[in-house]
PDB file of N, CA and C in Angstrom:
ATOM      1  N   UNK A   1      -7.777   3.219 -20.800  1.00  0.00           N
ATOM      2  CA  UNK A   1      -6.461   2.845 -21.298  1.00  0.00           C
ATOM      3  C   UNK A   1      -6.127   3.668 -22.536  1.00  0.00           C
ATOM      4  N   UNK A   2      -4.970   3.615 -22.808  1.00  0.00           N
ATOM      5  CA  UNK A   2      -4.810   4.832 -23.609  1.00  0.00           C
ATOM      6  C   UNK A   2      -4.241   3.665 -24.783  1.00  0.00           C
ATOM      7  N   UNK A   3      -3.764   4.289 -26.121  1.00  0.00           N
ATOM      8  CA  UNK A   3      -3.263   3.587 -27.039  1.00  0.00           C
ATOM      9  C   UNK A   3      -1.878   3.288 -26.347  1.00  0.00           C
ATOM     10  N   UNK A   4      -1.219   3.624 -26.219  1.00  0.00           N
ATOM     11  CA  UNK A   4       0.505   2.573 -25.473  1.00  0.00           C
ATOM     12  C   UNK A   4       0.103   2.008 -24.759  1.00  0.00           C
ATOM     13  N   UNK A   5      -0.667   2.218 -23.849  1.00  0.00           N
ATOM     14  CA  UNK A   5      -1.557   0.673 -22.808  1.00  0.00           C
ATOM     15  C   UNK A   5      -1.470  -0.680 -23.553  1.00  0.00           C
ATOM     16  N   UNK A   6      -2.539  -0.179 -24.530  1.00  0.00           N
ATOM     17  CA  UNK A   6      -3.180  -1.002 -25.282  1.00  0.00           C
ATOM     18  C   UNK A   6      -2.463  -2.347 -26.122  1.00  0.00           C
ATOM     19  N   UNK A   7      -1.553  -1.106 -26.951  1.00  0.00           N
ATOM     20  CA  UNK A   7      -0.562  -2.160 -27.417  1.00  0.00           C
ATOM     21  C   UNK A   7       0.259  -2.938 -26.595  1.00  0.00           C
ATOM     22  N   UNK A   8       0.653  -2.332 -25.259  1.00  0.00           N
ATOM     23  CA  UNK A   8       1.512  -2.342 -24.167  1.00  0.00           C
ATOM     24  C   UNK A   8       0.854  -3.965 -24.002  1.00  0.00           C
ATOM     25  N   UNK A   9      -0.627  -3.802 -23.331  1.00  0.00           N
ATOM     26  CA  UNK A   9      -1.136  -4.894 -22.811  1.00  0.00           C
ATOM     27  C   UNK A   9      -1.942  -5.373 -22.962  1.00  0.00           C
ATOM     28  N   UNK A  10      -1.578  -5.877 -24.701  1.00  0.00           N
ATOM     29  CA  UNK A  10      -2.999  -6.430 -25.572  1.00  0.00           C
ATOM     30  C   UNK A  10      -2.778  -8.136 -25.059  1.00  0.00           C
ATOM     31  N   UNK A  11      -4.158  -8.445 -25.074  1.00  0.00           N
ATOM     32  CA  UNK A  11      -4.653  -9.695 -25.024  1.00  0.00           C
ATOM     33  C   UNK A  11      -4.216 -10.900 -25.139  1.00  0.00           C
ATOM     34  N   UNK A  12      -3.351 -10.537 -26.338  1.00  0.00           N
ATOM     35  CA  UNK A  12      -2.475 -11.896 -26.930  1.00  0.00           C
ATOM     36  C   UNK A  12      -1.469 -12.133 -26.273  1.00  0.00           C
ATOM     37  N   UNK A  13      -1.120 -11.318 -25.339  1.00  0.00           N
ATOM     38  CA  UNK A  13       0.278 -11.194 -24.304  1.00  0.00           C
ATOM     39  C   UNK A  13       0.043 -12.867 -23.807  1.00  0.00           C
ATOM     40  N   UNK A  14       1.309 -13.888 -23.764  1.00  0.00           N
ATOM     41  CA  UNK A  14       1.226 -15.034 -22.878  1.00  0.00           C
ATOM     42  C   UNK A  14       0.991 -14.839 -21.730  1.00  0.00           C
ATOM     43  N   UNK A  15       1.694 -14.193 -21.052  1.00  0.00           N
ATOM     44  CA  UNK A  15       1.355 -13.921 -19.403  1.00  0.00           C
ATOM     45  C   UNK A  15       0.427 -12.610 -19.323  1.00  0.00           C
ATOM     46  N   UNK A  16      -0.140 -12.748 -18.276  1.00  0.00           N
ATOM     47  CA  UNK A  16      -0.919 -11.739 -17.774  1.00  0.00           C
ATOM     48  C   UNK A  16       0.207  -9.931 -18.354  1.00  0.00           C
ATOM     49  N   UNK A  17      -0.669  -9.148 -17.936  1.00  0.00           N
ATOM     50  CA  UNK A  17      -0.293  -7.522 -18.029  1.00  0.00           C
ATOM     51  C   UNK A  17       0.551  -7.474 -17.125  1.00  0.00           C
ATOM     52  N   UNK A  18       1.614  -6.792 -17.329  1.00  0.00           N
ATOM     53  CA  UNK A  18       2.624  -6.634 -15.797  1.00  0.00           C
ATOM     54  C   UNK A  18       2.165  -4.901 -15.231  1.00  0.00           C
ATOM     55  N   UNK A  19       1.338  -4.376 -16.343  1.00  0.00           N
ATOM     56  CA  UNK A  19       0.811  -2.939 -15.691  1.00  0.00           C
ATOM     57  C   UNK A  19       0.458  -2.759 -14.099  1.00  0.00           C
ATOM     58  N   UNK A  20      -0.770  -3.345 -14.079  1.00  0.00           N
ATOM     59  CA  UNK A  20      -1.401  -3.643 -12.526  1.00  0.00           C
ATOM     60  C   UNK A  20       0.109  -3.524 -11.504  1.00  0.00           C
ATOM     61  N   UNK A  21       1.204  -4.662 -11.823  1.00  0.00           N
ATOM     62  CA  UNK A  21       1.934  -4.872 -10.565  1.00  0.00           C
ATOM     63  C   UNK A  21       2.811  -3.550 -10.708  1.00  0.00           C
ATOM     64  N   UNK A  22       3.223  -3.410 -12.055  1.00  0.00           N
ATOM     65  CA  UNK A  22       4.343  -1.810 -11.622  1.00  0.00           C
ATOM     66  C   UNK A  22       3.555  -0.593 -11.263  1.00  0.00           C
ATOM     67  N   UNK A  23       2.410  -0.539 -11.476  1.00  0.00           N
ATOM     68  CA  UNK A  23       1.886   0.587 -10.679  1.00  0.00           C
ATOM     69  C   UNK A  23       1.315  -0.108  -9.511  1.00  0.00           C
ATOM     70  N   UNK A  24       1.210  -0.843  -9.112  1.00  0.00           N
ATOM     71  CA  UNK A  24       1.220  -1.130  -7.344  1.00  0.00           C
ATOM     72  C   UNK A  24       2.753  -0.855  -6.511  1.00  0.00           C
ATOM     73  N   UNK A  25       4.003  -1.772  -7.379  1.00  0.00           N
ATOM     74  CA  UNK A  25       5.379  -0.826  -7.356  1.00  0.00           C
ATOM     75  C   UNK A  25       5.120   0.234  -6.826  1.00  0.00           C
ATOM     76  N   UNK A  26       5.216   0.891  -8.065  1.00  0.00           N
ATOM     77  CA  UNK A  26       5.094   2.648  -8.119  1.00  0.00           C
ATOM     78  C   UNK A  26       4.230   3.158  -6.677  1.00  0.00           C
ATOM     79  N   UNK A  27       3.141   3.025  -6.179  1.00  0.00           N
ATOM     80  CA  UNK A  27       1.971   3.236  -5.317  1.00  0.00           C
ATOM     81  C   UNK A  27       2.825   2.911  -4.017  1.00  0.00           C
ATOM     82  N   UNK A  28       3.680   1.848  -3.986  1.00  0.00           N
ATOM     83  CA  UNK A  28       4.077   1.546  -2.535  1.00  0.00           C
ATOM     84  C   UNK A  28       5.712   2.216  -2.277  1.00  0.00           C
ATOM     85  N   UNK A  29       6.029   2.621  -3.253  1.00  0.00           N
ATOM     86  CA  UNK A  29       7.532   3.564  -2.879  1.00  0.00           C
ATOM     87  C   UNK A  29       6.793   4.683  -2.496  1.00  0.00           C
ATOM     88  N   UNK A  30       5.217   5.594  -3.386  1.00  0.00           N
ATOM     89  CA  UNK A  30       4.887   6.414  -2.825  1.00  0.00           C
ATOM     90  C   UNK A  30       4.674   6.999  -1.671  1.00  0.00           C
ATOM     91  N   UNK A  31       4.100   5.572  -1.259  1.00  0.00           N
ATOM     92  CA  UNK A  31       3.552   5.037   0.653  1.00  0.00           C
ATOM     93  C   UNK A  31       4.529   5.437   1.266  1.00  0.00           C
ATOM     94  N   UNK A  32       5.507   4.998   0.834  1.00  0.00           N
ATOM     95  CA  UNK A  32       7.361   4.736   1.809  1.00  0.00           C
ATOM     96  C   UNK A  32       7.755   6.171   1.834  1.00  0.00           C
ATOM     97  N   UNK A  33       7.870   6.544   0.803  1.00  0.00           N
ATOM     98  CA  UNK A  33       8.076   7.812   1.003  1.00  0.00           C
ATOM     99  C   UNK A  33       7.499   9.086   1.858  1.00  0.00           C
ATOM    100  N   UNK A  34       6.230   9.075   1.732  1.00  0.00           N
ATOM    101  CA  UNK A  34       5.111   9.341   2.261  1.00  0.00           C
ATOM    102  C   UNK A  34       5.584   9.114   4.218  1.00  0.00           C
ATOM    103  N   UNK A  35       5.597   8.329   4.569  1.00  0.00           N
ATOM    104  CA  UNK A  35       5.453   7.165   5.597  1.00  0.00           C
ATOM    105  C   UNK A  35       7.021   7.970   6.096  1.00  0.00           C
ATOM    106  N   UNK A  36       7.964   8.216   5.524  1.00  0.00           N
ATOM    107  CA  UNK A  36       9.678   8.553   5.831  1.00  0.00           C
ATOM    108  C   UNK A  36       9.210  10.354   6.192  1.00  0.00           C
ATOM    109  N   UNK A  37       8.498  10.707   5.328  1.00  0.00           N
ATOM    110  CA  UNK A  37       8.468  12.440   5.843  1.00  0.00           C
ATOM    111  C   UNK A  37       7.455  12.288   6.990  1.00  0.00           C
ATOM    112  N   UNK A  38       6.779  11.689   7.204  1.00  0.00           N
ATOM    113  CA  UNK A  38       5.994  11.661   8.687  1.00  0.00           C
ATOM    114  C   UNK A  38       7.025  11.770   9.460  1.00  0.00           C
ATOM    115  N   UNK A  39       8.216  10.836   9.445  1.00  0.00           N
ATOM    116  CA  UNK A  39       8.827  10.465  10.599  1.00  0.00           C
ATOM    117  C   UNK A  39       9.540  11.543  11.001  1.00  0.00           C
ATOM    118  N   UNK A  40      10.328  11.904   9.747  1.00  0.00           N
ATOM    119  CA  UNK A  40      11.223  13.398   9.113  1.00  0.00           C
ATOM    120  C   UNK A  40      10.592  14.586  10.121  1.00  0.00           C
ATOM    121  N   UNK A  41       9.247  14.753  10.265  1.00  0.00           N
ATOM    122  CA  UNK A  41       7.978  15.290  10.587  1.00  0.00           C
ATOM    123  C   UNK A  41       8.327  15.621  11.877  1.00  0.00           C
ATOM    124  N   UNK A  42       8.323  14.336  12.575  1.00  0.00           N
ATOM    125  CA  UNK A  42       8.552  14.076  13.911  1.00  0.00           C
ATOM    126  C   UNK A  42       9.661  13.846  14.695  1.00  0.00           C
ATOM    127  N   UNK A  43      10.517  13.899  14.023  1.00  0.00           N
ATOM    128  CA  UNK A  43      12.043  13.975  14.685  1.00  0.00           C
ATOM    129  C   UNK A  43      12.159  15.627  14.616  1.00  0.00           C
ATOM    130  N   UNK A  44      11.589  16.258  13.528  1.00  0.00           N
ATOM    131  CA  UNK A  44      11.586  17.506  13.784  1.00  0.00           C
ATOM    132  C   UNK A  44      11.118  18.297  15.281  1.00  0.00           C
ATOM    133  N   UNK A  45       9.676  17.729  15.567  1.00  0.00           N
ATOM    134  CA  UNK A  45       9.235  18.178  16.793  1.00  0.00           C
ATOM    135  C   UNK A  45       9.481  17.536  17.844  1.00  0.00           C
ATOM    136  N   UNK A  46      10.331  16.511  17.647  1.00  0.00           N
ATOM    137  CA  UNK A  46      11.234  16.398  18.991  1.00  0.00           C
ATOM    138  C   UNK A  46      12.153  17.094  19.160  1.00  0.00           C
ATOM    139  N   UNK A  47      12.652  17.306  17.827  1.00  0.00           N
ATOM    140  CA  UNK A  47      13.878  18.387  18.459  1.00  0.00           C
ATOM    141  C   UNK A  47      13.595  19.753  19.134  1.00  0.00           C
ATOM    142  N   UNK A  48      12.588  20.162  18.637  1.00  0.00           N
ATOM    143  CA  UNK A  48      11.767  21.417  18.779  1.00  0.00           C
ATOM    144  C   UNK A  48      11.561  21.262  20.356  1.00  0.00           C
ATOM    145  N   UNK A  49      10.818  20.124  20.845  1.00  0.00           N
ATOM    146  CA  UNK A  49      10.354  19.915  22.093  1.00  0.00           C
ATOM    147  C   UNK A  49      11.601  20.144  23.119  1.00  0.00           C
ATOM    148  N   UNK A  50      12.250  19.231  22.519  1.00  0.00           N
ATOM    149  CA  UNK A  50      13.389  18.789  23.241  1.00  0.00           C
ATOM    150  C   UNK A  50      14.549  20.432  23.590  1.00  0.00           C
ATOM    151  N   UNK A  51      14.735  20.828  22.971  1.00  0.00           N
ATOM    152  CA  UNK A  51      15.167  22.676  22.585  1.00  0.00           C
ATOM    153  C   UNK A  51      14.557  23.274  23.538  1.00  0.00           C
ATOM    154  N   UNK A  52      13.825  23.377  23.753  1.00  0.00           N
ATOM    155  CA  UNK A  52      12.632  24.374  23.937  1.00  0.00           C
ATOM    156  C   UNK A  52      12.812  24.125  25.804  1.00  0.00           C
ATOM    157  N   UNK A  53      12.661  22.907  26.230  1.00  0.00           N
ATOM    158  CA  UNK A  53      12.407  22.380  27.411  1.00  0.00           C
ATOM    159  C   UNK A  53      13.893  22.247  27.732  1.00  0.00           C
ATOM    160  N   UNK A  54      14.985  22.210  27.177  1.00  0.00           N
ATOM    161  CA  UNK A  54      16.070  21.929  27.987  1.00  0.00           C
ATOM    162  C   UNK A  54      17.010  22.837  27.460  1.00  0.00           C
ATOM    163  N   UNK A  55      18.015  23.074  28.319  1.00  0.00           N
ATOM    164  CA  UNK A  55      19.364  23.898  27.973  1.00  0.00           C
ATOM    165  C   UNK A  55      20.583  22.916  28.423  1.00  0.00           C
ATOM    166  N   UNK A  56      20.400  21.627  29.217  1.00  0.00           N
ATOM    167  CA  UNK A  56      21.984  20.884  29.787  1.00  0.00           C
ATOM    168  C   UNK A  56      22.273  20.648  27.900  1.00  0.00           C
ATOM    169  N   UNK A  57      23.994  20.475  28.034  1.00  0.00           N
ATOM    170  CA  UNK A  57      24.356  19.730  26.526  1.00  0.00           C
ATOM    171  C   UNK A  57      24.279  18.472  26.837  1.00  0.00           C
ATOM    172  N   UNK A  58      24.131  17.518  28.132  1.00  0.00           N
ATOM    173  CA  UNK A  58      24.046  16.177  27.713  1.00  0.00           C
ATOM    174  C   UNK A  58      22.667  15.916  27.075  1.00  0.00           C
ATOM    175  N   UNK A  59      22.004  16.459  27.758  1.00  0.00           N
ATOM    176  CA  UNK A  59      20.172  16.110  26.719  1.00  0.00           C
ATOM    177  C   UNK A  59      20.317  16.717  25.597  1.00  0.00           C
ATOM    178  N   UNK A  60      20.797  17.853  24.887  1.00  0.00           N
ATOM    179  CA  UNK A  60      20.295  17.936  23.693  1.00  0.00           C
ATOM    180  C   UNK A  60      21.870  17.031  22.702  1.00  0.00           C
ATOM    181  N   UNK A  61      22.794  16.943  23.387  1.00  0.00           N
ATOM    182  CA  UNK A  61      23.749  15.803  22.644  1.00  0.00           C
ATOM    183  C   UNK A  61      23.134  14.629  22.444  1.00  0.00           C
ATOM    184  N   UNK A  62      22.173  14.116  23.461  1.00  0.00           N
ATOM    185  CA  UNK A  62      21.648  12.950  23.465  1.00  0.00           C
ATOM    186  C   UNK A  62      20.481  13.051  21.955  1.00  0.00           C
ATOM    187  N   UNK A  63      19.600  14.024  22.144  1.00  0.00           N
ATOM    188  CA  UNK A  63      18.588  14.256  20.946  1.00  0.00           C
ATOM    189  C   UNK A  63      19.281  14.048  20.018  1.00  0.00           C
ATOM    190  N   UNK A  64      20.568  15.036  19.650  1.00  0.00           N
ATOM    191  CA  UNK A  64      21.124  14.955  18.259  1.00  0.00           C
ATOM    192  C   UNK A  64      22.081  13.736  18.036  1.00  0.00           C
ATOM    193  N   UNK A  65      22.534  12.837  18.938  1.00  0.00           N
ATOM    194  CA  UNK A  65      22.900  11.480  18.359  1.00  0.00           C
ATOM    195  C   UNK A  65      21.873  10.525  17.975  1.00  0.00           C
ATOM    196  N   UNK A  66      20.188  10.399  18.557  1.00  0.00           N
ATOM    197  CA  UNK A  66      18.852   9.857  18.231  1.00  0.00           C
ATOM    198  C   UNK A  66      18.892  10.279  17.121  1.00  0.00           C
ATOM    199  N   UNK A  67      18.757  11.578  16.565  1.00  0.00           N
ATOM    200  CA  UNK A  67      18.181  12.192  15.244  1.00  0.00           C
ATOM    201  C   UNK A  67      19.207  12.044  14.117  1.00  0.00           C
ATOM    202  N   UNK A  68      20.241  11.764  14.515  1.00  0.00           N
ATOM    203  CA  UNK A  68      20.885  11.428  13.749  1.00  0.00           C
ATOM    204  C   UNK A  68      21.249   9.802  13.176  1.00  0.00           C
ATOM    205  N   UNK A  69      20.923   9.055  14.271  1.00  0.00           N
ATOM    206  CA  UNK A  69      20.729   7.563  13.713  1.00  0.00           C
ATOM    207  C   UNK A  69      19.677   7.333  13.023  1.00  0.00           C
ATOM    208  N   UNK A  70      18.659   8.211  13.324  1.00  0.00           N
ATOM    209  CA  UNK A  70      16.874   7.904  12.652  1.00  0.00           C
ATOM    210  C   UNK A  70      17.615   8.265  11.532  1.00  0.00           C
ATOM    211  N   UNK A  71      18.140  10.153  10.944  1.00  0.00           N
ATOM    212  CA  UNK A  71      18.721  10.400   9.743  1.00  0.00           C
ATOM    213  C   UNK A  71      19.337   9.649   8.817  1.00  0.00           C
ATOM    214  N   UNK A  72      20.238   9.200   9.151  1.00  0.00           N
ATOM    215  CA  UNK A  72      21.265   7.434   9.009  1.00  0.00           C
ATOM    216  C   UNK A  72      20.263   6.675   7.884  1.00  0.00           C
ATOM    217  N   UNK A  73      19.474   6.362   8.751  1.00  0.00           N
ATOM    218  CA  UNK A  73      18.408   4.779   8.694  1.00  0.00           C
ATOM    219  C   UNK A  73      17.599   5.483   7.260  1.00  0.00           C
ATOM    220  N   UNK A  74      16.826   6.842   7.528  1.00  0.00           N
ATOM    221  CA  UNK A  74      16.133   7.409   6.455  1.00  0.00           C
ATOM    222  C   UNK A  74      17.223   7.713   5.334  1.00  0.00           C
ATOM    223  N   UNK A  75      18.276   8.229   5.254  1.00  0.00           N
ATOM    224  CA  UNK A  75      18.640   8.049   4.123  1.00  0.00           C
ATOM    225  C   UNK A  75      19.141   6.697   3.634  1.00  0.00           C
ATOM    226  N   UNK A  76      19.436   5.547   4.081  1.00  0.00           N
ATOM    227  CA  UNK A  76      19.668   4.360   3.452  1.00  0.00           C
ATOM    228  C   UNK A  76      18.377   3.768   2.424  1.00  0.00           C
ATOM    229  N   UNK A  77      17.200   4.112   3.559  1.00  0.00           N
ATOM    230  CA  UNK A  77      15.974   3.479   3.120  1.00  0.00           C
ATOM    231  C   UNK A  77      15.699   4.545   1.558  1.00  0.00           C
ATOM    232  N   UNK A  78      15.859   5.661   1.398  1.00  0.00           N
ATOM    233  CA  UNK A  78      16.086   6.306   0.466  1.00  0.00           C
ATOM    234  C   UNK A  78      16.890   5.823  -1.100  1.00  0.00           C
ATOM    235  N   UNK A  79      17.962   5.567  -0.327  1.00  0.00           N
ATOM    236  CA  UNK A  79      18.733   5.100  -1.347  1.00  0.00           C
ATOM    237  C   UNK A  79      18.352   3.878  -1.792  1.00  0.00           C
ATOM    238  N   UNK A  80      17.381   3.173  -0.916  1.00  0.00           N
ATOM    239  CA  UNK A  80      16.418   1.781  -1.516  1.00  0.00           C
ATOM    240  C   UNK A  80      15.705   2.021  -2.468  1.00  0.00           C
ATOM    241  N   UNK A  81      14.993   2.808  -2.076  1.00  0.00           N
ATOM    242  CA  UNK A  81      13.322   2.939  -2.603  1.00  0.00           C
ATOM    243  C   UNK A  81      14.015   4.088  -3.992  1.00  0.00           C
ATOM    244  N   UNK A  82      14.897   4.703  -4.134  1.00  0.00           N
ATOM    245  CA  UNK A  82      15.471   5.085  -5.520  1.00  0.00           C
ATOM    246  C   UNK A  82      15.759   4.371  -6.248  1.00  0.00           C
ATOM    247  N   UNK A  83      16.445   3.043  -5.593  1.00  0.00           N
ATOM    248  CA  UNK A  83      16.952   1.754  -6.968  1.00  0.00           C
ATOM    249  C   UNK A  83      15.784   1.124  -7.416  1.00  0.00           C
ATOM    250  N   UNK A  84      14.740   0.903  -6.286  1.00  0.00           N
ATOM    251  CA  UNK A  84      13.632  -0.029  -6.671  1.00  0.00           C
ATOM    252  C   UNK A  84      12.653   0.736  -7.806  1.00  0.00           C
ATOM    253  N   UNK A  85      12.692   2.479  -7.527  1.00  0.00           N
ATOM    254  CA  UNK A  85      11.917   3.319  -8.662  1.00  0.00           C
ATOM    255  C   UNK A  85      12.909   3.028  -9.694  1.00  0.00           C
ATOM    256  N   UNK A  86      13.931   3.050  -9.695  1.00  0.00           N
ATOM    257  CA  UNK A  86      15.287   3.674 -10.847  1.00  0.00           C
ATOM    258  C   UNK A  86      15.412   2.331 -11.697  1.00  0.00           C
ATOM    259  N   UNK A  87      13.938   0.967 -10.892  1.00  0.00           N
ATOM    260  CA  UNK A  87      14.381  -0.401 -11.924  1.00  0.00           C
ATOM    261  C   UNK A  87      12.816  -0.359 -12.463  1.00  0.00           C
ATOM    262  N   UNK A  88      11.611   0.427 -12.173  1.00  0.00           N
ATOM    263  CA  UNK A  88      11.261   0.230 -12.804  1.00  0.00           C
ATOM    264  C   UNK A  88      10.366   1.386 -13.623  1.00  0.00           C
ATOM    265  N   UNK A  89      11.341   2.403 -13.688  1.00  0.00           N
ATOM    266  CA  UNK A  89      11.231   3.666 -14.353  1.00  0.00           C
ATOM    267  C   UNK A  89      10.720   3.196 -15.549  1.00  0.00           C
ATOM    268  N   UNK A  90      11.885   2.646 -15.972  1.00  0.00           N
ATOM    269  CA  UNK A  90      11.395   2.192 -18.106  1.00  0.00           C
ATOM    270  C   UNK A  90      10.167   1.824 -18.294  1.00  0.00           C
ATOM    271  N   UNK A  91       9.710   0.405 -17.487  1.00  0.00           N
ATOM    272  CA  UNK A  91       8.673  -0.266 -17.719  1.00  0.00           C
ATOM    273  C   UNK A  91       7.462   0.639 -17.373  1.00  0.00           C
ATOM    274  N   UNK A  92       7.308   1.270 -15.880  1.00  0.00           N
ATOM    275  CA  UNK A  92       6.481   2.498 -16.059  1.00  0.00           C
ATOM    276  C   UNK A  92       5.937   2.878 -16.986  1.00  0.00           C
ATOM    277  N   UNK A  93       6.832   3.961 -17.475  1.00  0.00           N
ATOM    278  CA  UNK A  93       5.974   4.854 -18.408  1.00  0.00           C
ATOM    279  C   UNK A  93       6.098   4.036 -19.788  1.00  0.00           C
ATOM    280  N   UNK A  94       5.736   2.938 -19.777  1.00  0.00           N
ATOM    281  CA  UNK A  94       4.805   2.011 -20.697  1.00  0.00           C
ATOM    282  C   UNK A  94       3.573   2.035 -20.002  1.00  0.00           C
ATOM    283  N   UNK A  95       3.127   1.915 -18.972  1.00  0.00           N
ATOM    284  CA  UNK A  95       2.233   1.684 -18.656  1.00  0.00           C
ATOM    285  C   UNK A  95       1.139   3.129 -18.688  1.00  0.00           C
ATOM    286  N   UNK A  96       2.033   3.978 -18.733  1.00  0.00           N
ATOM    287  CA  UNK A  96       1.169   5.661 -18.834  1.00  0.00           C
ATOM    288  C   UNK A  96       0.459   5.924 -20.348  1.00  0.00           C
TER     289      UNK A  96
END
């Protein structure tokens, strides 16, 4: 622990340290994030697949309305996991 820890999450505190839970926070937007470029990953090589193996425009119209609802969904979840970092930015780097 470093000295801002310390003072951060000395002893005399009534309630427990809130350190532990904002870096579990912090650790699970990582995950999410993490977890969203896999997918990012793999909509990629479907499209790739999907390209590659077909020339009709109804199949690859079909791919790019899929990849584009997954797109949709990943940036909302984005715009989540930014408010949930963006609330506990401050308290964070108390804990660093």
């Amino acid at each position: 622990m470093n000295q801002k820890e310390i003072s951060y999450c000395s002893s005399t505190c009534p309630r427990s340290c809130p350190c532990p839970v904002i870096l579990s926070i912090a650790t699970s937007i990582a995950h999410q994030e993490d977890a969203l470029a896999c997918i990012l990953n793999a909509e990629c090589a479907k499209i790739n697949k999907v390209v590659s193996a077909y020339s009709d425009i109804e199949t690859l119209l079909a791919i790019d309305t899929s990849v584009q609802a997954t797109l949709e969904q990943i940036t909302t979840l984005e715009g989540v996991l930014k408010a949930k970092l963006d609330s506990i930015l401050p308290l964070l780097t108390d804990c660093m």
